[in-house]
N, C-alpha and C. Protein backbone atom coordinates (compact mmCIF):
# COMPACT_ATOMS: atom_id res chain seq x y z
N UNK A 1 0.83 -1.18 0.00
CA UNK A 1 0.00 0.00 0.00
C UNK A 1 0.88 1.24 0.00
N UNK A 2 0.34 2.29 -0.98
CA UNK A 2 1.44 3.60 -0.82
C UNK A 2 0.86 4.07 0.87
N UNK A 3 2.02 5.18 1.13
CA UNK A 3 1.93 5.71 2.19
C UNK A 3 0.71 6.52 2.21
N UNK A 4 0.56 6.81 3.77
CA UNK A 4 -0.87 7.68 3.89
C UNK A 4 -0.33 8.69 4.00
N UNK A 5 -1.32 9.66 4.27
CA UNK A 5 -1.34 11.51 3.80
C UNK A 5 -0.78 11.80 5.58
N UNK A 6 -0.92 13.23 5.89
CA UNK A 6 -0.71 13.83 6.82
C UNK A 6 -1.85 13.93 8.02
N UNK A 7 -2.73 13.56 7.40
CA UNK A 7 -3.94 13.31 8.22
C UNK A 7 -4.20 12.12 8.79
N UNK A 8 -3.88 10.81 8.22
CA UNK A 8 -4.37 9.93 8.55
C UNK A 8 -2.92 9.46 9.45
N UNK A 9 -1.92 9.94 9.09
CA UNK A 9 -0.57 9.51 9.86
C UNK A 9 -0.73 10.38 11.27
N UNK A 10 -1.01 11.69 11.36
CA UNK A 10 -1.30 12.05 12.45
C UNK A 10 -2.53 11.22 13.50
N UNK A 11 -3.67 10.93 12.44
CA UNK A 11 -4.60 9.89 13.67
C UNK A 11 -3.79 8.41 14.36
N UNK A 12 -3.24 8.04 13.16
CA UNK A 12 -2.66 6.53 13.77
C UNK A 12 -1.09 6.98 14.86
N UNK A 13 -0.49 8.21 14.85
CA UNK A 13 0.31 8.23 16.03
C UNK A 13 -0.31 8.53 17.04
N UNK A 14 -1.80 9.19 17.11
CA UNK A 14 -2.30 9.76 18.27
C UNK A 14 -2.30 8.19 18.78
N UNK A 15 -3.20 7.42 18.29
CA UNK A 15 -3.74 5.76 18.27
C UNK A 15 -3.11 5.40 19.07
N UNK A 16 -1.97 5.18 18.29
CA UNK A 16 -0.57 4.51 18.93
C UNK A 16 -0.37 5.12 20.08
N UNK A 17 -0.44 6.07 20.49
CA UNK A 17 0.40 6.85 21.93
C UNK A 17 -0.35 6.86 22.82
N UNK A 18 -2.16 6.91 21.99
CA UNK A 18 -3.27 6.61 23.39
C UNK A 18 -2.97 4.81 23.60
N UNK A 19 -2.93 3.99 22.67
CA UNK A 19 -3.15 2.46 23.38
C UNK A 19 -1.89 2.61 23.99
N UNK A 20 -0.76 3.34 24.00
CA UNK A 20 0.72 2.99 24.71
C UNK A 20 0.58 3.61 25.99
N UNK A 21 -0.54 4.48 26.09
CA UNK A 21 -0.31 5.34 27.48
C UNK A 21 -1.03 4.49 28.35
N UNK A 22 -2.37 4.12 27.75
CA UNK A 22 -3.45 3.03 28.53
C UNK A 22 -2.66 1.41 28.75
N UNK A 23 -2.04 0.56 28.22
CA UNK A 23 -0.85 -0.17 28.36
C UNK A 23 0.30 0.45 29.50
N UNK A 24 0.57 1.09 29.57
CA UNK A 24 1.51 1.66 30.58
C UNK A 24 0.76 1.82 32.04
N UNK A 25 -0.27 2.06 31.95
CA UNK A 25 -1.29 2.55 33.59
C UNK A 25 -1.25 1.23 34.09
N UNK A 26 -1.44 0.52 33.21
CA UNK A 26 -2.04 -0.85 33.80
C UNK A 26 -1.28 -2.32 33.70
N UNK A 27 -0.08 -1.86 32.62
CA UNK A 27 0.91 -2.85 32.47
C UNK A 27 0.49 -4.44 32.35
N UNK A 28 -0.56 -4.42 31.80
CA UNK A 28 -1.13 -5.63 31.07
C UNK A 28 -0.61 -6.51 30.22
N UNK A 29 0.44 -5.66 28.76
CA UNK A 29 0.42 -6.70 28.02
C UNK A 29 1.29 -5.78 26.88
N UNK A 30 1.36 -5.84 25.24
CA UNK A 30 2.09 -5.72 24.38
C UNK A 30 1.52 -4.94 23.60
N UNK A 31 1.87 -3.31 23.18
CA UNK A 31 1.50 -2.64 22.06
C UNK A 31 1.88 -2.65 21.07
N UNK A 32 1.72 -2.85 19.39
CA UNK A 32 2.42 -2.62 18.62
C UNK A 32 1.83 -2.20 17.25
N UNK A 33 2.85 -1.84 16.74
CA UNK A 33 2.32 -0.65 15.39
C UNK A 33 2.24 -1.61 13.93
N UNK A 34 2.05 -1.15 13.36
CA UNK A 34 1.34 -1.25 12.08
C UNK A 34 2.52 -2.24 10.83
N UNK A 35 3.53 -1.32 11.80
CA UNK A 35 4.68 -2.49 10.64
C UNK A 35 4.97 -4.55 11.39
N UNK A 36 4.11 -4.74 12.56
CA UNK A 36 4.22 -5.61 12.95
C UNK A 36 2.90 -6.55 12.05
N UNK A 37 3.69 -8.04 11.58
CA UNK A 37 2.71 -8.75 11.27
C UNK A 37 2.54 -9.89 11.61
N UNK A 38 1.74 -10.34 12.23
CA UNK A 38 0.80 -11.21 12.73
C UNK A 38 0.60 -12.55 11.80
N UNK A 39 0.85 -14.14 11.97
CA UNK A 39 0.72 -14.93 11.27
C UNK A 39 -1.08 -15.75 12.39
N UNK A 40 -1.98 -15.44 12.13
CA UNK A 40 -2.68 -16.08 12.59
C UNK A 40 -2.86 -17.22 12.86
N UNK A 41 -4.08 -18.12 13.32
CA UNK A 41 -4.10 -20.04 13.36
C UNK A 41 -4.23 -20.49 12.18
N UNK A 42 -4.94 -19.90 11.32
CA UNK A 42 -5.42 -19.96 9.80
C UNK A 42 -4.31 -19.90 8.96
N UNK A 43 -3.48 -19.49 9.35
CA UNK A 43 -2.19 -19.25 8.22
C UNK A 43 -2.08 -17.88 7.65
N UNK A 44 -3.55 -16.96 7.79
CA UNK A 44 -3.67 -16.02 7.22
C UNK A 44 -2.95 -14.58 8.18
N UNK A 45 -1.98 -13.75 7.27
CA UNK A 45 -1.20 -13.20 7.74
C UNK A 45 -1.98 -11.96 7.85
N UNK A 46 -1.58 -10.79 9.27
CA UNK A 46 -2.25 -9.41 9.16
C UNK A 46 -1.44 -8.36 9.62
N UNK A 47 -1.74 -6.98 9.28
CA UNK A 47 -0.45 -6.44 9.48
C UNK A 47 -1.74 -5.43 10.84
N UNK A 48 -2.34 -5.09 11.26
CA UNK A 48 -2.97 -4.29 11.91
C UNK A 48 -2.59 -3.09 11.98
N UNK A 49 -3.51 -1.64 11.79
CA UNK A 49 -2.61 -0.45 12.43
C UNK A 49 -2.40 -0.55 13.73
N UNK A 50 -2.70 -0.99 14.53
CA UNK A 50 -2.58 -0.81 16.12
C UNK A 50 -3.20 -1.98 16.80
N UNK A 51 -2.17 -2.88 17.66
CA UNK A 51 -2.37 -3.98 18.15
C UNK A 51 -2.36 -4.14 19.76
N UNK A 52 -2.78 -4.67 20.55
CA UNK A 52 -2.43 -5.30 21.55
C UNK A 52 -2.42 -6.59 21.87
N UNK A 53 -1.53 -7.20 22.33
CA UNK A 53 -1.63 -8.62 23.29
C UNK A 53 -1.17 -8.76 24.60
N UNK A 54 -2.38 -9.46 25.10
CA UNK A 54 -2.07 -9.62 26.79
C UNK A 54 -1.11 -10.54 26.99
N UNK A 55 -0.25 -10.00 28.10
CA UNK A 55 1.25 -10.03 28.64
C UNK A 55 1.39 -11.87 28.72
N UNK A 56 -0.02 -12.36 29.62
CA UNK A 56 0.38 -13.87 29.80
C UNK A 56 0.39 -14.43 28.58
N UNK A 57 -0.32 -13.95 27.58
CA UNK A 57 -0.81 -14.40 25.79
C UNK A 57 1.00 -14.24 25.58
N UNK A 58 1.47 -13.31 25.57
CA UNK A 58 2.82 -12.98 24.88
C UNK A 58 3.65 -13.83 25.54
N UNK A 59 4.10 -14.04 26.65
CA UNK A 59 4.22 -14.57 27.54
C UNK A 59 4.23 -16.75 27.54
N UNK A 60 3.24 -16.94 26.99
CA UNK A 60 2.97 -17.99 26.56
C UNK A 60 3.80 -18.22 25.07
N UNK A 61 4.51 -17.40 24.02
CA UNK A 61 4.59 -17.64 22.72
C UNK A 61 6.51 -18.15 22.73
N UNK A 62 6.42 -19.03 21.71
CA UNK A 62 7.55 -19.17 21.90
C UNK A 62 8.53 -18.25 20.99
N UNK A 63 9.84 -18.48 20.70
CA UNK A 63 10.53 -17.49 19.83
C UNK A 63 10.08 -17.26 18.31
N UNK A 64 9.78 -18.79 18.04
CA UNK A 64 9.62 -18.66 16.69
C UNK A 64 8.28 -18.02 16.48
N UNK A 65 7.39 -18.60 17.26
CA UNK A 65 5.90 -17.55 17.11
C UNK A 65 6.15 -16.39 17.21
């Protein structure tokens, strides 16, 4: 996908910095951005703009996952 405009890059850092601040209060689990991708159970791969996973979930994965 080409890059996004100035508008939509400004919403997804706000995104990012609100799920990183709410992750930080409560120290739950794993934030991550948009260049991270995800191999699901299905095989089917996703890149998400803005992710979380809970800490015991992450926690549970091994290296290669």
């Amino acid at each position: 996908m080409p890059p996004t405009g100035s508008i939509t890059g400004e919403r997804n850092a706000d995104l990012i910095y609100q799920l990183k601040a709410w992750s930080r209060q409560n120290n739950l689990g794993k934030i991550f951005d948009s260049n991270t991708g995800f191999c699901l159970p299905n095989d089917a791969g996703r890149s998400p703009g803005a992710s979380w996973i809970q800490q015991t979930r992450w926690d549970a994965l091994t290296l290669e996952e």
